[in-house]
Every structure is written in C-alpha cells, then in structure tokens.
N, C-alpha and C. Protein backbone atom coordinates (compact mmCIF):
# COMPACT_ATOMS: atom_id res chain seq x y z
N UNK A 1 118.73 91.95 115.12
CA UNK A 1 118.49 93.24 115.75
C UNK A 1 117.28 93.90 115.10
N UNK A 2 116.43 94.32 116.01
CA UNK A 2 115.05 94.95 115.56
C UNK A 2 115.46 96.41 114.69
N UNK A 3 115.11 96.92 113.58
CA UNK A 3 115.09 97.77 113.01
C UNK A 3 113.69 98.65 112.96
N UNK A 4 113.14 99.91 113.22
CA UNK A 4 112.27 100.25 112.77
C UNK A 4 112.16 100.87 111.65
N UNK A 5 111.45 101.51 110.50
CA UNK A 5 111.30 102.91 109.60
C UNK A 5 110.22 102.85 109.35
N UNK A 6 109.89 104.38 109.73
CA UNK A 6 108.80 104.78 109.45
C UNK A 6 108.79 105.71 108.14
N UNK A 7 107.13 105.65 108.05
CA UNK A 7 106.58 106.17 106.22
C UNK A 7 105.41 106.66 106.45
N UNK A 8 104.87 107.52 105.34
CA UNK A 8 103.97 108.07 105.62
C UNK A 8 103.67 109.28 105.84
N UNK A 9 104.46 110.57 106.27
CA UNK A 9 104.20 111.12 106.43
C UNK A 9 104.21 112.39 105.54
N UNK A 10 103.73 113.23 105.89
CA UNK A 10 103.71 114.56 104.52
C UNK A 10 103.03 115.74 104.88
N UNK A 11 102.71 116.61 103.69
CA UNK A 11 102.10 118.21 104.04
C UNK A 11 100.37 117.64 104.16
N UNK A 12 99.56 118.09 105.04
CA UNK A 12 97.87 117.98 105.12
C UNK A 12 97.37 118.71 105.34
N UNK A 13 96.28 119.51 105.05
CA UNK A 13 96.13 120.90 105.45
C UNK A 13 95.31 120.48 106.74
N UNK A 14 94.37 121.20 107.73
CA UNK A 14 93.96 121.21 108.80
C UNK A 14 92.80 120.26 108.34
N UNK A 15 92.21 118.78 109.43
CA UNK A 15 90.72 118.17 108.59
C UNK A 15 91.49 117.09 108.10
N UNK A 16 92.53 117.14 107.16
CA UNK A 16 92.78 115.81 106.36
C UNK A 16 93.12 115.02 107.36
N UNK A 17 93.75 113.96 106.56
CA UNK A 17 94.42 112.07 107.12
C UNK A 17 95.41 112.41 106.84
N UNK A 18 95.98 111.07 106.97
CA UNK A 18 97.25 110.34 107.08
C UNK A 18 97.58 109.29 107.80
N UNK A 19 98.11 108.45 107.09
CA UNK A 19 98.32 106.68 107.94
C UNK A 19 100.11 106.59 107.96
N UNK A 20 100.81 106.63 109.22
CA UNK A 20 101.80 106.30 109.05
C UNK A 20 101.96 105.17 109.13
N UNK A 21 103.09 104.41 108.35
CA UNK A 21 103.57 102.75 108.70
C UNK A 21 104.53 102.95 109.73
N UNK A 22 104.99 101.65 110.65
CA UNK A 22 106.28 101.56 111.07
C UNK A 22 106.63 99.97 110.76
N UNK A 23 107.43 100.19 109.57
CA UNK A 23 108.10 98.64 108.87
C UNK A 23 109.91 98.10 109.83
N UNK A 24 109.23 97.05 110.04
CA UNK A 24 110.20 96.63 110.90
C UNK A 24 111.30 95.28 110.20
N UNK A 25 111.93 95.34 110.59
CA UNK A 25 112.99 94.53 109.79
C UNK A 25 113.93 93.39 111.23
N UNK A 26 114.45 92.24 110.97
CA UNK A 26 115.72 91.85 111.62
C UNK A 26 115.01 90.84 112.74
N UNK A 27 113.40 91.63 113.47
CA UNK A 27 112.90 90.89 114.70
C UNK A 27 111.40 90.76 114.04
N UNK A 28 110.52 90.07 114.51
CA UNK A 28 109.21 90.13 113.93
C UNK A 28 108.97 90.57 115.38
N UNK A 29 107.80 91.63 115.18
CA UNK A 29 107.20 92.44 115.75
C UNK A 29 106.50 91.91 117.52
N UNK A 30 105.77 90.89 116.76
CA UNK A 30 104.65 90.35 117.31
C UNK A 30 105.56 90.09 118.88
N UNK A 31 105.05 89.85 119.87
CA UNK A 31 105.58 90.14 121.19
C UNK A 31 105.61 91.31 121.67
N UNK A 32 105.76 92.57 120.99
CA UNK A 32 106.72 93.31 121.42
C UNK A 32 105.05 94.45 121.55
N UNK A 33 105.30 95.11 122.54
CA UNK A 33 104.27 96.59 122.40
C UNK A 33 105.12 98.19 121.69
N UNK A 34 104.71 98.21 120.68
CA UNK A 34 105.28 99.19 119.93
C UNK A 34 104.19 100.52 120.20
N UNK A 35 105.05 101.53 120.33
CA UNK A 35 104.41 102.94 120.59
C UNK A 35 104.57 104.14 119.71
N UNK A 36 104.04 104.95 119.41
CA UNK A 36 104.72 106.11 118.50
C UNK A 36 104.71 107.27 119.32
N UNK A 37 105.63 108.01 119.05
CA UNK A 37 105.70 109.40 119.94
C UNK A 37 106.25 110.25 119.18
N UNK A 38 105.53 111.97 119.33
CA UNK A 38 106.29 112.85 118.53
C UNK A 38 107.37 113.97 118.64
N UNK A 39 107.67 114.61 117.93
CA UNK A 39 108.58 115.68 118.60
C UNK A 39 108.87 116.60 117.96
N UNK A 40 108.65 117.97 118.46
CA UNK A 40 108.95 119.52 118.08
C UNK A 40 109.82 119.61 118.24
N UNK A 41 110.80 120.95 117.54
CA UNK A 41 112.42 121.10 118.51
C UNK A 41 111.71 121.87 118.87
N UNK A 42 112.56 121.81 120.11
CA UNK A 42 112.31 122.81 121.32
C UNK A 42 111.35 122.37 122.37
N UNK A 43 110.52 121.33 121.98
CA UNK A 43 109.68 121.42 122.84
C UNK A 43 109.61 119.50 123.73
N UNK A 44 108.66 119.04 124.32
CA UNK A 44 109.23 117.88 125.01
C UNK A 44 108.59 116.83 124.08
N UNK A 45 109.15 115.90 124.24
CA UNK A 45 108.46 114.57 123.30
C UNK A 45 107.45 113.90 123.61
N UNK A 46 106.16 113.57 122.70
CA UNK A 46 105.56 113.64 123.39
C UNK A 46 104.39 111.90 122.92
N UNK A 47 104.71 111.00 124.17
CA UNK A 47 103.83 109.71 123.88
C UNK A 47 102.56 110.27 122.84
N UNK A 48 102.55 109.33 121.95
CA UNK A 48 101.18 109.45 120.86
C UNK A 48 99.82 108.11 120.68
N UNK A 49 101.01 107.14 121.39
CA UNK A 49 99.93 105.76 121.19
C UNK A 49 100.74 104.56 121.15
N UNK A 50 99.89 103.55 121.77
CA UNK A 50 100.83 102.30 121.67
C UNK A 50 99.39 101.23 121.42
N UNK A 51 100.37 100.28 121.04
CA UNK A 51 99.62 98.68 120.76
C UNK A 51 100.25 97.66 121.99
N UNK A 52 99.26 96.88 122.21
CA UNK A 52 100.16 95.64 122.83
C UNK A 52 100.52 94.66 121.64
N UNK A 53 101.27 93.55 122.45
CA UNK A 53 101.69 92.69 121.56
C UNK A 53 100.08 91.65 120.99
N UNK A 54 99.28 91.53 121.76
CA UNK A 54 98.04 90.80 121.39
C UNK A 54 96.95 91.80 120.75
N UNK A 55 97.45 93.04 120.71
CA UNK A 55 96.24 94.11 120.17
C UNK A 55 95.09 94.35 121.19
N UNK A 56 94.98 93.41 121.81
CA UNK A 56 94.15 93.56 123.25
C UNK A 56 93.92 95.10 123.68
N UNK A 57 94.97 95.45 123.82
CA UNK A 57 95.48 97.18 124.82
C UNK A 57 95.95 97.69 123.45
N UNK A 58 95.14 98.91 123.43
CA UNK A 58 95.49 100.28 122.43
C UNK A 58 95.71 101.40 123.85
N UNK A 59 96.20 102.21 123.09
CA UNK A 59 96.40 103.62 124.68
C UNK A 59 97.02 104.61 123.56
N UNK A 60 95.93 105.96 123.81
CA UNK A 60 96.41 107.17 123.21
C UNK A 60 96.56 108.28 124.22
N UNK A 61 97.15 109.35 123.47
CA UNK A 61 97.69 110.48 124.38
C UNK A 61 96.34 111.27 124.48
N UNK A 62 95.41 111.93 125.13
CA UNK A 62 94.15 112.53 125.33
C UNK A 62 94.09 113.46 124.06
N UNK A 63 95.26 114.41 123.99
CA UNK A 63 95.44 115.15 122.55
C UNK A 63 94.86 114.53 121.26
N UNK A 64 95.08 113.13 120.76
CA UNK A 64 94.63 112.85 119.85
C UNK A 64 93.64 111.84 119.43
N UNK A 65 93.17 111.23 121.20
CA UNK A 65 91.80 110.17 121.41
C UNK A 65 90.49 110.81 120.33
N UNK A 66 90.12 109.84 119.71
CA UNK A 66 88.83 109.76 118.58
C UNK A 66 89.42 110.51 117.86
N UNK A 67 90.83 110.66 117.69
CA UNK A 67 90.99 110.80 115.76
C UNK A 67 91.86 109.90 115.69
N UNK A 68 92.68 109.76 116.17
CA UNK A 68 94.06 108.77 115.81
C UNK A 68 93.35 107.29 116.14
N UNK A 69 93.65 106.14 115.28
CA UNK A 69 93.78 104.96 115.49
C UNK A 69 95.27 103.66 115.19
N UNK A 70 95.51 102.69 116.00
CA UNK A 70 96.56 102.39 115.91
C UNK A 70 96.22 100.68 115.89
N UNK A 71 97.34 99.65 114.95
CA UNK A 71 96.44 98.79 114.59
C UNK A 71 98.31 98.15 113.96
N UNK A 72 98.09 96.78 114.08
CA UNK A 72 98.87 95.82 113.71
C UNK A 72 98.45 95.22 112.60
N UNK A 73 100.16 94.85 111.54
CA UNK A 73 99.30 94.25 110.57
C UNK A 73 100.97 92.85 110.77
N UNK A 74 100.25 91.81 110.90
CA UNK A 74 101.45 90.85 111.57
C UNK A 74 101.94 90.27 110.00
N UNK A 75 101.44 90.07 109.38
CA UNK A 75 101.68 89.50 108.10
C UNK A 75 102.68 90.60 107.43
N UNK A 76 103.04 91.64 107.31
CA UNK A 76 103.49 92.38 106.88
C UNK A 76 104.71 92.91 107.94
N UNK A 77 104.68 92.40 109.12
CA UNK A 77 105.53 93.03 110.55
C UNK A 77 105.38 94.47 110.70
N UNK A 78 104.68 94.89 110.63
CA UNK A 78 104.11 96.51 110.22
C UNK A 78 103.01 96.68 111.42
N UNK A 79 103.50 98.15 111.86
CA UNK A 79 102.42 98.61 112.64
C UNK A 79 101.78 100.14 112.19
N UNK A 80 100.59 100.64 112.11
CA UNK A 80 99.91 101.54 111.82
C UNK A 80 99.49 102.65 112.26
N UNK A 81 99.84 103.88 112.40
CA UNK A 81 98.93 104.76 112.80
C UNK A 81 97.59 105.56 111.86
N UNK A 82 96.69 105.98 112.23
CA UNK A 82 96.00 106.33 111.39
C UNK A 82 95.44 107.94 112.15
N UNK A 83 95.79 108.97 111.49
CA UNK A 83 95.53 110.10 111.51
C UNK A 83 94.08 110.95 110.58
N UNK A 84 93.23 110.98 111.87
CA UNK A 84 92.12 111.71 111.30
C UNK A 84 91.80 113.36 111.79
N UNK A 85 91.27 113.96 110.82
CA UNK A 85 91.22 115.41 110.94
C UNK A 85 92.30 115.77 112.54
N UNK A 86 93.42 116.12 111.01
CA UNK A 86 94.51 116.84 111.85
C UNK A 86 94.26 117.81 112.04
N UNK A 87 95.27 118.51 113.01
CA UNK A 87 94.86 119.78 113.31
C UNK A 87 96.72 119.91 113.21
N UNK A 88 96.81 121.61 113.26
CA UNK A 88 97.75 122.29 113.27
C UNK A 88 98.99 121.81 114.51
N UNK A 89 97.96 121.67 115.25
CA UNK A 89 99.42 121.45 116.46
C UNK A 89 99.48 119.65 116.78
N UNK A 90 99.28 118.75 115.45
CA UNK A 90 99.70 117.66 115.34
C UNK A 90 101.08 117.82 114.58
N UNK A 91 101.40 119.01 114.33
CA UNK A 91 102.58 119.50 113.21
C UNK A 91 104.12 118.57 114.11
N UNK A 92 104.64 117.47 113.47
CA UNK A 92 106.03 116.79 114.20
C UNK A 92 106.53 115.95 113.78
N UNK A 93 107.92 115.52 114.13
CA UNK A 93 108.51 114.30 113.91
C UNK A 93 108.09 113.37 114.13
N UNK A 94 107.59 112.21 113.95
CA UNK A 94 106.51 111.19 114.55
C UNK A 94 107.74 109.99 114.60
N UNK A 95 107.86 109.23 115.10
CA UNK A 95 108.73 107.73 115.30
C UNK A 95 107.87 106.68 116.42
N UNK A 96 107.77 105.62 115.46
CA UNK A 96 107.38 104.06 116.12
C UNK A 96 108.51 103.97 116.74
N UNK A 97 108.35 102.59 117.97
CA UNK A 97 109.49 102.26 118.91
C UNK A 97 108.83 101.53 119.36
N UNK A 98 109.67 100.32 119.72
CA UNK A 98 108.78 99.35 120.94
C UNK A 98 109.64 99.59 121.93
N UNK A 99 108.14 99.21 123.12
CA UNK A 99 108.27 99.89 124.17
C UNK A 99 108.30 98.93 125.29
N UNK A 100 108.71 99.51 126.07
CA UNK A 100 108.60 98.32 127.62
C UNK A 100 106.96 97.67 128.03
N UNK A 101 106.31 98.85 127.78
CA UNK A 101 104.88 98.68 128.24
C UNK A 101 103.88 99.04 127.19
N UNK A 102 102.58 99.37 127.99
CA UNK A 102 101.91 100.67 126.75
C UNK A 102 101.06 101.47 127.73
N UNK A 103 101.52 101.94 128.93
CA UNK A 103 101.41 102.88 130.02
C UNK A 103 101.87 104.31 129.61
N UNK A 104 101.33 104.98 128.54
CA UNK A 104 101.90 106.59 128.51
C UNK A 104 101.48 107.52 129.29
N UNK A 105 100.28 107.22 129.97
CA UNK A 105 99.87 109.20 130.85
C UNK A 105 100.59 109.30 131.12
N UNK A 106 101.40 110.79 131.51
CA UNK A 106 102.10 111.13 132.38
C UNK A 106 103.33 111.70 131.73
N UNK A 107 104.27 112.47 132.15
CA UNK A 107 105.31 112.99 131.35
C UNK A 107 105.87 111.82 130.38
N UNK A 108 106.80 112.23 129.73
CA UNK A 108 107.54 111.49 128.30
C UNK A 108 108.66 110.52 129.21
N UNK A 109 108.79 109.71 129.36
CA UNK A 109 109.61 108.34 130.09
C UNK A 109 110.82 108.37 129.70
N UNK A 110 111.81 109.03 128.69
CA UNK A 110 112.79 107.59 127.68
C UNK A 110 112.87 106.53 128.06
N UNK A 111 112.81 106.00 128.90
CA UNK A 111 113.16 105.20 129.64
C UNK A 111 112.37 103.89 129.28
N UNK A 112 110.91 103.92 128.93
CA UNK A 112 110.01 103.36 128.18
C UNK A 112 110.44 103.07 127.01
N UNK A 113 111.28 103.25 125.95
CA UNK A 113 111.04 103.31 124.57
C UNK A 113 112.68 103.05 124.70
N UNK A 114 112.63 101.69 124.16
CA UNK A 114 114.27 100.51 123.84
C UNK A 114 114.31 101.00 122.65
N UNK A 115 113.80 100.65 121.32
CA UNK A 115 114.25 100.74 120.20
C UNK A 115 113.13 101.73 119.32
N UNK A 116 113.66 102.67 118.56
CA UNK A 116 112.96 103.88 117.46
C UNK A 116 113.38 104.60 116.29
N UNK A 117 112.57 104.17 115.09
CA UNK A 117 113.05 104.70 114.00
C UNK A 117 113.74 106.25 113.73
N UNK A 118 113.66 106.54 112.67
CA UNK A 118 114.57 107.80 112.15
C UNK A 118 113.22 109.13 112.46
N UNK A 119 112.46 108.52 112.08
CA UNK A 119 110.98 109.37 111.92
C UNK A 119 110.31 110.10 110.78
N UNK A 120 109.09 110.42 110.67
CA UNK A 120 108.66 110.78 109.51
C UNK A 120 107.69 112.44 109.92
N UNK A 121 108.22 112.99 108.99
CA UNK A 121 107.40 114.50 109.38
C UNK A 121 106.33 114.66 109.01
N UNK A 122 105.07 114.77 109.90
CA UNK A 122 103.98 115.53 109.48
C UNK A 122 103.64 116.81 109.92
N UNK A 123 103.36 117.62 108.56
CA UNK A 123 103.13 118.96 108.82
C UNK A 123 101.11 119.48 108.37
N UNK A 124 101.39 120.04 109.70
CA UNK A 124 99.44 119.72 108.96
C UNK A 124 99.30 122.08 109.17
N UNK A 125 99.12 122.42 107.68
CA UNK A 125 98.95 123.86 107.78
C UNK A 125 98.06 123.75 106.34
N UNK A 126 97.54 125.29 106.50
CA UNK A 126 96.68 125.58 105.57
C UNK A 126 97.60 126.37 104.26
C-alpha cells in the first residue's frame, strides 16, 4: 500500500524558499502522476502542481507558475516541490498525492487525488 509524508515545511517570511519532499513508502512511485495541493480552513483546496510518471508533463496552478518548481527524484521514491519567493497568500497545508492524471485547471476535483499524505504547513509572514 502506497504511503505518502510530506516534509519540509516551516515559517518564511515574504521572498524566501522552501523545498517540500513527498517520501513515499510500500509502492515505488515511478508510474504514478503525483500532485500537491493546498489547503486553508475555511477556504477550498486548492491543485498546486503535478508531475507525470515520465516527468515529461509538469502542470502548475497559474497562482504559483515561475516560482514553484516540481521534480522527481526516483532513486530516493521522493517527489519535490520547490518554492520560490513566497508570498503571503501561499500561507497552507500543502499534501503530495498521486493522482489519476495531471489535468488541474479548473475547480479542486477530489475525485482526482486516490492517495495523500498528512501534510506539511507553510506559513510565509513577515
């Protein structure tokens, strides 16, 4: 059974980084298109980025195109996000999941997203 957990995350003020992992356990990765998506309470969840299984297809949410990058590391069964000059309203629960596809425009699916870690908080304030 595929396990995800994710790492990585923490306090950044507005401008900084951050690279989350999503370490996977039980299934090796590779096949599978894994996505990350975040979430406010209160508010809707929201696709952040996916990989395909060949790395071929990357796909981000418009919100965070040319800062965020997302990237496989197969030797390790680990997938990557990479967070550049955050901004304030990147502030969320973040969780990897593989996904059916890596088709996000458009409202939040569940329906897309089989399996997803616990999640890791990033808070980006001054």
């Amino acid at each position: 059974q595929l396990q995800l957990a994710e790492s990585g995350g923490g306090l950044v003020q507005p401008g900084g980084s951050l690279r989350l992992s999503c370490l996977a356990t039980g299934r090796p990765l590779e096949g599978f298109h894994i996505g990350w998506f975040r979430q406010v309470p209160g508010k809707e969840r929201e696709a952040v980025s996916c990989i395909s299984p060949s790395t071929t297809v990357t796909t981000f949410a418009r919100a965070v195109e040319g800062r965020f990058t997302i990237s496989r590391d197969f030797a390790n069964n680990a997938v990557y996000l990479q967070m550049n000059n955050l901004k304030v309203e990147d502030t969320a629960v973040y969780h990897c999941a593989r996904r059916s596809d890596c088709i996000i425009a458009g409202p939040f699916r569940e329906e897309d997203y089989l399996e997803w870690g616990q999640g890791t908080q990033v808070t980006v304030s001054s």
